[in-house]
Structure formats: structure tokens, C-alpha cells
N, C-alpha and C. Protein backbone atom coordinates (compact mmCIF):
# COMPACT_ATOMS: atom_id res chain seq x y z
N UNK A 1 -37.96 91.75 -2.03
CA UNK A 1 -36.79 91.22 -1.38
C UNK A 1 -37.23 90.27 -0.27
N UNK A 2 -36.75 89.09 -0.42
CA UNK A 2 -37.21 87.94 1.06
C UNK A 2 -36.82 88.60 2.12
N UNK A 3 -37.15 88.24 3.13
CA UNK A 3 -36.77 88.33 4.39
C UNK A 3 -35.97 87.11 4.70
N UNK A 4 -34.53 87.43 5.30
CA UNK A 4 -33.62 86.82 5.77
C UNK A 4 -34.49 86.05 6.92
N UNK A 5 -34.00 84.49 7.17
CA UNK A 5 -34.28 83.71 8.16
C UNK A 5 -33.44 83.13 9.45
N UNK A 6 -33.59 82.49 10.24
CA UNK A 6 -32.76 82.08 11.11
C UNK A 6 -32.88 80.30 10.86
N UNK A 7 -31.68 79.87 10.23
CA UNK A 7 -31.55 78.22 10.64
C UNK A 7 -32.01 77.50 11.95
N UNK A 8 -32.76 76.59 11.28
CA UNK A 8 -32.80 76.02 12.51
C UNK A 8 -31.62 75.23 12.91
N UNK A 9 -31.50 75.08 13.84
CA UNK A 9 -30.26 74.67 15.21
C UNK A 9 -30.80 73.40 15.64
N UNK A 10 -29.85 71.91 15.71
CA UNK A 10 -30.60 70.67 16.34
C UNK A 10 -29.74 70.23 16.52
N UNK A 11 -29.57 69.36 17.27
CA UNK A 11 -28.56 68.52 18.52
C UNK A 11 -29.27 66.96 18.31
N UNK A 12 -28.38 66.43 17.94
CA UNK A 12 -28.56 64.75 17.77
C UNK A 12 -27.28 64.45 18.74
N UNK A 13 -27.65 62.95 19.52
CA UNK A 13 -27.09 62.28 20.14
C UNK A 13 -27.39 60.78 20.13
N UNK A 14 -26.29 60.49 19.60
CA UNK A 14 -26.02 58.66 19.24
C UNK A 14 -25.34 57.54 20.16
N UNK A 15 -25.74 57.00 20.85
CA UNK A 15 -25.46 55.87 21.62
C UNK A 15 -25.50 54.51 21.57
N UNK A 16 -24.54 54.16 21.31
CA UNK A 16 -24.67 52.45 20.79
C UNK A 16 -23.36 51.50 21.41
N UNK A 17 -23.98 50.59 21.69
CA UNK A 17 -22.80 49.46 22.61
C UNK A 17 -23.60 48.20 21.61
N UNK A 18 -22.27 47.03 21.43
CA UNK A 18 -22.71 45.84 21.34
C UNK A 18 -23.06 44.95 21.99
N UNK A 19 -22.66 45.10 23.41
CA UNK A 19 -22.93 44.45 24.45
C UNK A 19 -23.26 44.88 26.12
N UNK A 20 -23.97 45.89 26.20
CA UNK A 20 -23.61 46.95 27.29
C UNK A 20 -25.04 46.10 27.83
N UNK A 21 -24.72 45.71 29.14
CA UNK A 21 -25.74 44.96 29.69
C UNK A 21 -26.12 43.86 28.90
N UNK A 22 -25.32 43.03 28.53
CA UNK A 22 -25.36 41.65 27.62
C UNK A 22 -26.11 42.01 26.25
N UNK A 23 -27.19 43.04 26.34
CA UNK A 23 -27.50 43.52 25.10
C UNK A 23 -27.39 44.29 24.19
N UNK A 24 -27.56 44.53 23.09
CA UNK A 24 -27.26 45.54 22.01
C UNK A 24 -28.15 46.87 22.68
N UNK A 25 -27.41 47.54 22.20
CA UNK A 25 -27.75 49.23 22.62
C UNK A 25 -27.92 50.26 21.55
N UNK A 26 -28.91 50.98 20.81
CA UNK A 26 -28.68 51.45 19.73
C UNK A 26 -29.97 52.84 20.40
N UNK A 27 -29.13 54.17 20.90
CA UNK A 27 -30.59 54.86 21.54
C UNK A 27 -29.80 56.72 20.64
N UNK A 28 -30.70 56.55 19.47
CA UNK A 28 -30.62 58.07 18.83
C UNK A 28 -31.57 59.00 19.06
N UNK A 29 -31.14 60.54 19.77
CA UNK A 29 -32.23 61.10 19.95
C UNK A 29 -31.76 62.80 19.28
N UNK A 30 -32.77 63.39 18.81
CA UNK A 30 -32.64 64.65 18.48
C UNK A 30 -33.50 65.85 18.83
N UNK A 31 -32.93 66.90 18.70
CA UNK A 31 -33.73 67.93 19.44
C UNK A 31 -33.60 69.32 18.57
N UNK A 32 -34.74 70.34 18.36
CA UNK A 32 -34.91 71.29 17.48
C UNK A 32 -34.64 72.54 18.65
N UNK A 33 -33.41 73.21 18.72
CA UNK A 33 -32.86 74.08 19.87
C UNK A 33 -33.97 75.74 19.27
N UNK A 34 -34.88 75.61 20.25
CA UNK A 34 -35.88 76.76 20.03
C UNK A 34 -35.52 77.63 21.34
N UNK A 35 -35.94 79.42 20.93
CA UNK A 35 -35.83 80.06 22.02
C UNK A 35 -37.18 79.74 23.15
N UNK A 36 -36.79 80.03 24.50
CA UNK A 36 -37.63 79.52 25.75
C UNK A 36 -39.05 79.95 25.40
N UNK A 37 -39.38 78.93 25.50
CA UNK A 37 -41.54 79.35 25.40
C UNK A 37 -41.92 79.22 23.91
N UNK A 38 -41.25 79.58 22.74
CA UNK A 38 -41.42 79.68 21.12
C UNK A 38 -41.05 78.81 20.82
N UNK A 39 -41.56 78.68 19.01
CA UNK A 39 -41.21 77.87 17.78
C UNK A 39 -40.21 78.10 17.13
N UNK A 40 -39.39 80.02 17.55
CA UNK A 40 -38.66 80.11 17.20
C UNK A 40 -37.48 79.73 17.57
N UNK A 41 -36.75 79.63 16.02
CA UNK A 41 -35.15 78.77 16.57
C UNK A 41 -34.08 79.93 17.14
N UNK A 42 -33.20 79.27 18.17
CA UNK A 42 -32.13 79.61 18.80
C UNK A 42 -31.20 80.63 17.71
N UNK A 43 -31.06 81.61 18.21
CA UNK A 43 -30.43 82.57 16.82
C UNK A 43 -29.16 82.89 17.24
N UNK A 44 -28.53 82.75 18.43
CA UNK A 44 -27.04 83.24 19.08
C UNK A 44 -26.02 82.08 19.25
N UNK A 45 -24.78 82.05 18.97
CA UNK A 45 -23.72 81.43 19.64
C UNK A 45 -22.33 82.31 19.94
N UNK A 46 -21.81 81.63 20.69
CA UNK A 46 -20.42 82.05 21.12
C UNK A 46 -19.60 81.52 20.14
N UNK A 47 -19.96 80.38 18.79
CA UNK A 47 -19.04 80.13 17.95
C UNK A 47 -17.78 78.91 19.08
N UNK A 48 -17.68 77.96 18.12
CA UNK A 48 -17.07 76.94 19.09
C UNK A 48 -15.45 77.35 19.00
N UNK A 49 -15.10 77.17 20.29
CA UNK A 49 -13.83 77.90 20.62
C UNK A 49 -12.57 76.31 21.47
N UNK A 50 -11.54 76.93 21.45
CA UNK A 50 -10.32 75.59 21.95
C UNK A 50 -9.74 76.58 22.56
N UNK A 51 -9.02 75.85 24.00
CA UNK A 51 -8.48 76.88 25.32
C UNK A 51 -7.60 76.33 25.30
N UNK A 52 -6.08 76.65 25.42
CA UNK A 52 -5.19 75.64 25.96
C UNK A 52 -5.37 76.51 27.78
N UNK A 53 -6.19 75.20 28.87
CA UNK A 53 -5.42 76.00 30.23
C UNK A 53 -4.34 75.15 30.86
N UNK A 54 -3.46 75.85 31.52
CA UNK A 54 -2.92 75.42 32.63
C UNK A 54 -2.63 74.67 33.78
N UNK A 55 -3.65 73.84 33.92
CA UNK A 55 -3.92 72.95 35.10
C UNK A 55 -4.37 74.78 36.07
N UNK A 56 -5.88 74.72 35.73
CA UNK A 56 -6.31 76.27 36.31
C UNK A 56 -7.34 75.48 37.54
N UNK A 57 -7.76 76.68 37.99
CA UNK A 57 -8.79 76.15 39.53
C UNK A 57 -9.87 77.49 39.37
N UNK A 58 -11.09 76.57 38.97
CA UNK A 58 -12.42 78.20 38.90
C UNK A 58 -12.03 78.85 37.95
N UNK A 59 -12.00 78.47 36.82
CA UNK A 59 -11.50 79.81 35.78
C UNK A 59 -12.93 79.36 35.34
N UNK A 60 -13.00 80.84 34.74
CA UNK A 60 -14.68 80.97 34.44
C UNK A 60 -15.06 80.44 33.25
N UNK A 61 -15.59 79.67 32.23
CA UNK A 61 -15.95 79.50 31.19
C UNK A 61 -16.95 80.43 30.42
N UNK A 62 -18.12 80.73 30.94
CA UNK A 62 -19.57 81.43 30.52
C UNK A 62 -19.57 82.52 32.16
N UNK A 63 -19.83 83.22 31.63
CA UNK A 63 -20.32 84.74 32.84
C UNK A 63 -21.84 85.27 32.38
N UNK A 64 -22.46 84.49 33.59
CA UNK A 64 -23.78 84.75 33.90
C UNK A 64 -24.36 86.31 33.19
N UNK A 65 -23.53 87.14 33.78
CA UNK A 65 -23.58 88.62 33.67
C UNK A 65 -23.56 88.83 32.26
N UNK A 66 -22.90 88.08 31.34
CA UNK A 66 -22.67 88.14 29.93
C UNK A 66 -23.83 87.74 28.65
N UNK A 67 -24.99 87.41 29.36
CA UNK A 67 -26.05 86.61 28.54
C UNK A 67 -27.37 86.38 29.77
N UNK A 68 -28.22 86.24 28.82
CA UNK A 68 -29.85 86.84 29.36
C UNK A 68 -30.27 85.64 30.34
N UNK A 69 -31.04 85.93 32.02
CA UNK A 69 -31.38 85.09 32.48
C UNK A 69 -32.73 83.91 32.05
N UNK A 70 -32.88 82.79 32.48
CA UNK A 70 -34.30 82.02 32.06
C UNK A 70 -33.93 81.90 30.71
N UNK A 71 -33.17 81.47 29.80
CA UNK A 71 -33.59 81.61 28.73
C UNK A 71 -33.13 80.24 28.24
N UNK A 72 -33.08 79.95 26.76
CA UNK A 72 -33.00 78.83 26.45
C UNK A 72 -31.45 78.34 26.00
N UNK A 73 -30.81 78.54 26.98
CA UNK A 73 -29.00 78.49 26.77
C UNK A 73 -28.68 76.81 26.45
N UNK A 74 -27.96 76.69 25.94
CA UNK A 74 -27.26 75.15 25.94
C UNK A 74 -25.69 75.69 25.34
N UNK A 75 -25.05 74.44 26.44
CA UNK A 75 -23.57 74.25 26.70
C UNK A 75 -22.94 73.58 26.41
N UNK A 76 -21.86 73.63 25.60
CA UNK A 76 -20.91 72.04 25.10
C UNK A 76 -19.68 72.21 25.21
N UNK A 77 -19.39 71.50 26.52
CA UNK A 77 -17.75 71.58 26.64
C UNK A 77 -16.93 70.40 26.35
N UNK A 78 -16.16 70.15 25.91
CA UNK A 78 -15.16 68.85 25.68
C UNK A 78 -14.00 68.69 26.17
N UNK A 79 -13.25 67.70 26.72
CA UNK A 79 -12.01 67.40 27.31
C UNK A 79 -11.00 66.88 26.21
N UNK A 80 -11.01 67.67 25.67
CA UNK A 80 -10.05 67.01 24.28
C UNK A 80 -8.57 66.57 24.37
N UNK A 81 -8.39 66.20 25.41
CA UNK A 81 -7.53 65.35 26.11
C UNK A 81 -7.34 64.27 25.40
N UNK A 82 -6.53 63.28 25.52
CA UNK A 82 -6.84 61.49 24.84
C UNK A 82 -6.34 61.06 26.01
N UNK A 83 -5.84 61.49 27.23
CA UNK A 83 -5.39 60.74 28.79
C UNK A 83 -6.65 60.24 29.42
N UNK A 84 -6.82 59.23 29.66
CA UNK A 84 -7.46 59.56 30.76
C UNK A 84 -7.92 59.85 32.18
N UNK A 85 -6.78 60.28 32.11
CA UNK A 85 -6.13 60.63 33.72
C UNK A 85 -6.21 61.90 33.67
N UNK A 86 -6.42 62.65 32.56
CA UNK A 86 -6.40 64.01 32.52
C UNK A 86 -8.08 64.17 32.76
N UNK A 87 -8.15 65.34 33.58
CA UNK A 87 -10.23 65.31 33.73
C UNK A 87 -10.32 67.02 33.90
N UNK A 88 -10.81 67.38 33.59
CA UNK A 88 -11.67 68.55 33.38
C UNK A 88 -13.01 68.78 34.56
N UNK A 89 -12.74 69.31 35.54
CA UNK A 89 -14.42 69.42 36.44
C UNK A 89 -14.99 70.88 36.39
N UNK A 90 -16.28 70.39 35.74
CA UNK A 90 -16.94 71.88 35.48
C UNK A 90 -17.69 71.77 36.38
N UNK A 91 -18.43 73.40 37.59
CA UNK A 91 -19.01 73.85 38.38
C UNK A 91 -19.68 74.97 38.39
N UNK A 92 -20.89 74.80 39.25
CA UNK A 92 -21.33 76.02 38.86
C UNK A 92 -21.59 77.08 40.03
N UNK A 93 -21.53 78.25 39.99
CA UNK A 93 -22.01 79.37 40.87
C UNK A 93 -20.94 79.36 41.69
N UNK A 94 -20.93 80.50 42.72
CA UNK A 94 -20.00 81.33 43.81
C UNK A 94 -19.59 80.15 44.47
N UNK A 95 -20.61 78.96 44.85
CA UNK A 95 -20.20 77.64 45.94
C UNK A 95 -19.59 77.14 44.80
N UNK A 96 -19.60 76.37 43.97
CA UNK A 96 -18.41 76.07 43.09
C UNK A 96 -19.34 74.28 43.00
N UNK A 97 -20.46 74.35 42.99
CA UNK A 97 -21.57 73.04 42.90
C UNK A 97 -20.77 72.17 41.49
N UNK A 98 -20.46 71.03 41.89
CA UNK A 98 -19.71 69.96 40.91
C UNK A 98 -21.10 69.88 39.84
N UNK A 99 -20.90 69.72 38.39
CA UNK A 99 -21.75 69.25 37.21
C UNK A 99 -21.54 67.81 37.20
N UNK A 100 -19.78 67.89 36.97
CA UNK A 100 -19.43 66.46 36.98
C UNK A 100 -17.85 66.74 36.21
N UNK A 101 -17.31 65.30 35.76
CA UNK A 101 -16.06 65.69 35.58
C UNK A 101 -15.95 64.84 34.57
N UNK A 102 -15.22 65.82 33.18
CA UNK A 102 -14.81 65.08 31.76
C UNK A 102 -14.06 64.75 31.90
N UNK A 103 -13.00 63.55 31.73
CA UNK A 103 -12.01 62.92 31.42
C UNK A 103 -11.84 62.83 29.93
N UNK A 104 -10.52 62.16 29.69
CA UNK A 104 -9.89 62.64 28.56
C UNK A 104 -10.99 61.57 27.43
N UNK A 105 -11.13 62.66 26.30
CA UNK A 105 -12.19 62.66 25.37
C UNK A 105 -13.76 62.58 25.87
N UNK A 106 -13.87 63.34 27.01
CA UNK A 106 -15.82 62.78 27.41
C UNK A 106 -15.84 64.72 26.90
N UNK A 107 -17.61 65.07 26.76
CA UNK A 107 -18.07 66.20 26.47
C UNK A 107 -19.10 66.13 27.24
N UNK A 108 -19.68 66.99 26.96
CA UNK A 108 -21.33 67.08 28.25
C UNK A 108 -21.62 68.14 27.28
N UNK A 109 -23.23 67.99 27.56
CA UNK A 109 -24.01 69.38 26.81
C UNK A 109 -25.07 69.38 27.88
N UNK A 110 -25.83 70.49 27.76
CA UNK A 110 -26.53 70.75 28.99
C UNK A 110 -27.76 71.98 28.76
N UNK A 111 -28.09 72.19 29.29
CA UNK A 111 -29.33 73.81 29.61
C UNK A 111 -28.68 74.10 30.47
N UNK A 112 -28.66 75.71 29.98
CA UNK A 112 -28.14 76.35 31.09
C UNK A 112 -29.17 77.84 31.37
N UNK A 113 -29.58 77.82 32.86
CA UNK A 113 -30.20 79.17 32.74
C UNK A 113 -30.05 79.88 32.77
N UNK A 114 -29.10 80.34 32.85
CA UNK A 114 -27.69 81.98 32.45
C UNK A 114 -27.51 82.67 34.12
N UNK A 115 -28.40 82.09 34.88
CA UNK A 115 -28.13 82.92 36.14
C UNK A 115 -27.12 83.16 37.35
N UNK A 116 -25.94 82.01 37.06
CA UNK A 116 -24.83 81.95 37.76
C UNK A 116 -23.63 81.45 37.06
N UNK A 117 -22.72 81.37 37.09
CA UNK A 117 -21.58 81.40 36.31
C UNK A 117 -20.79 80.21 36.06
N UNK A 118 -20.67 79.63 34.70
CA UNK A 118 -19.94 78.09 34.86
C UNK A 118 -18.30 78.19 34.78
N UNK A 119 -17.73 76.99 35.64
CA UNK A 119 -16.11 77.61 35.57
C UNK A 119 -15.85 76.03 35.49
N UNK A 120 -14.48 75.88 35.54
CA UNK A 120 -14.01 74.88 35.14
C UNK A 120 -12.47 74.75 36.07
N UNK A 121 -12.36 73.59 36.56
CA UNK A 121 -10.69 73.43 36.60
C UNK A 121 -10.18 71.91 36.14
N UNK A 122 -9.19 72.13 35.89
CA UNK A 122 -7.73 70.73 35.00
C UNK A 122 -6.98 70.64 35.65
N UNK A 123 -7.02 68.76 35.83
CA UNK A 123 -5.81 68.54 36.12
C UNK A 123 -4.59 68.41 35.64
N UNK A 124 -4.24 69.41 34.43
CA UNK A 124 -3.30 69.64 33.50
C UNK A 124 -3.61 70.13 32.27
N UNK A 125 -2.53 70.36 31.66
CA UNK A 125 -2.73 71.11 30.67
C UNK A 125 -3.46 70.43 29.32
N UNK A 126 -4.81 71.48 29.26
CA UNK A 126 -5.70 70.44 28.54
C UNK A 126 -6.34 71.21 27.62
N UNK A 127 -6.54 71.26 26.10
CA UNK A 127 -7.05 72.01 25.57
C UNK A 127 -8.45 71.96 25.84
N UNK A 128 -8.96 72.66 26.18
CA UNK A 128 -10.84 72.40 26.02
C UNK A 128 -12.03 73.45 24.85
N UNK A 129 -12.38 72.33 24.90
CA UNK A 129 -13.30 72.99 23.36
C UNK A 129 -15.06 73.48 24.37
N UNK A 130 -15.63 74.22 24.03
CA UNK A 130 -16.45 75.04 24.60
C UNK A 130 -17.63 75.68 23.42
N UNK A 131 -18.82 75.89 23.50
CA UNK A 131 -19.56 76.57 23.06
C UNK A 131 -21.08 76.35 23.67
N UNK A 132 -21.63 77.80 23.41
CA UNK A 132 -22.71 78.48 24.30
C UNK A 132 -23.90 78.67 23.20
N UNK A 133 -24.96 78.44 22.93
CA UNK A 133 -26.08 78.49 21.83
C UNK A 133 -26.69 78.77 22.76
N UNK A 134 -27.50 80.43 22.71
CA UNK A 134 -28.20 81.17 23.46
C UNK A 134 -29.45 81.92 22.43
N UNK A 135 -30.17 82.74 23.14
CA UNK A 135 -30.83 83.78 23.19
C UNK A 135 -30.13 85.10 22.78
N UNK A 136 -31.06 85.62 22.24
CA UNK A 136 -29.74 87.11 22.31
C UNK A 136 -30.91 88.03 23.19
């Protein structure tokens, strides 16, 4: 009987302008999502999820407490908004430290080291799409 495997997990990101700084822009990069220190691949997710919130303040997205510190976490949240007046600001830990702020249709992906807690607030009611590719 084989032994069951774990897929590997990879993150491509495509960037291209026709004229962004008078020149053409064409910058593709990809990445093989391995657990911290190994060859081995990333074996956990939270499964990608859609929120409708409220126009909320600090509502928590990921809980530190919920998943292993140091490890090889990555984050993908989206403002699935089409306003762009509508923005999404994700922060992190007890001080509430700005990441930065999605406006309507931006996403961010990120490392995260599981040790303090990411939250989020809207300036309206905004569905947001979310998922966590961790360690178990």
C-alpha cells in the first residue's frame, strides 16, 4: 500500500503594466510554501472562507492562540469590495500596529508568525475573503 503524500502548496504572483514608469512591466514570481526550516510542504489550511462584516472595529481574523508560534504561516485576505472607497485595515497585536489598508478589490498575502493576533476593521459592509496556510 503507498503511503499517502502531502501536495505541494505554491503561490505565484503576476505583475504587469504597459506603461508603469514609461516602461513595460512584466515581474512573475513563485514560491514552494514549505514548513519553517524543511523541504517539507505546508500541510494545514483554514480552507478559504467569505465574511460579510458590518463596518466592524478589531474584529479578530486569525487568533494567535489558535495555531503554532515561529512557524511557517501565510495569510490571504481580500477586500472583495468593487468601491473604492470601501477599505478594509488589517492590524496586528493588542496595540492594533497598521499592516496596511485594502481598498475595494486589493488582497495582501503575507508570513505570519502566529504570535499575536491579526484583526481587521471596514469601512462598511464588506464581504472579505480570508485564508491561513499553516503548520499543524
Amino acid at each position: 500500500m503507498a503511503l499517502a503524500t502531502t501536495p505541494q502548496v505554491t503561490a505565484t504572483l503576476n505583475i504587469t503594466s504597459p506603461n508603469l514608469l514609461n516602461d513595460s512591466l512584466a515581474l512573475s514570481v513563485t514560491s514552494k510554501l514549505y514548513k519553517a526550516g524543511t523541504s517539507e510542504p505546508i500541510d494545514q489550511t483554514t480552507g478559504l472562507s467569505r465574511k460579510l462584516y458590518s463596518t466592524v472595529t478589531d474584529e479578530s481574523l486569525f487568533l494567535a492562540a489558535d495555531y503554532a508560534d515561529s512557524k511557517a504561516n501565510k495569510i490571504y485576505i481580500k477586500n472583495t469590495s468593487s468601491s473604492t472607497s470601501e477599505f478594509v485595515t488589517v492590524t496586528i497585536g493588542s496595540t492594533n500596529i497598521e499592516i496596511g489598508v485594502l481598498y475595494g478589490g486589493d488582497f495582501a498575502y503575507f508570513p505570519w508568525s502566529g504570535e499575536q493576533d491579526i484583526d481587521i476593521s471596514t469601512s462598511a459592509t464588506i464581504v472579505v475573503e480570508s485564508m491561513l496556510l499553516h503548520e499543524g
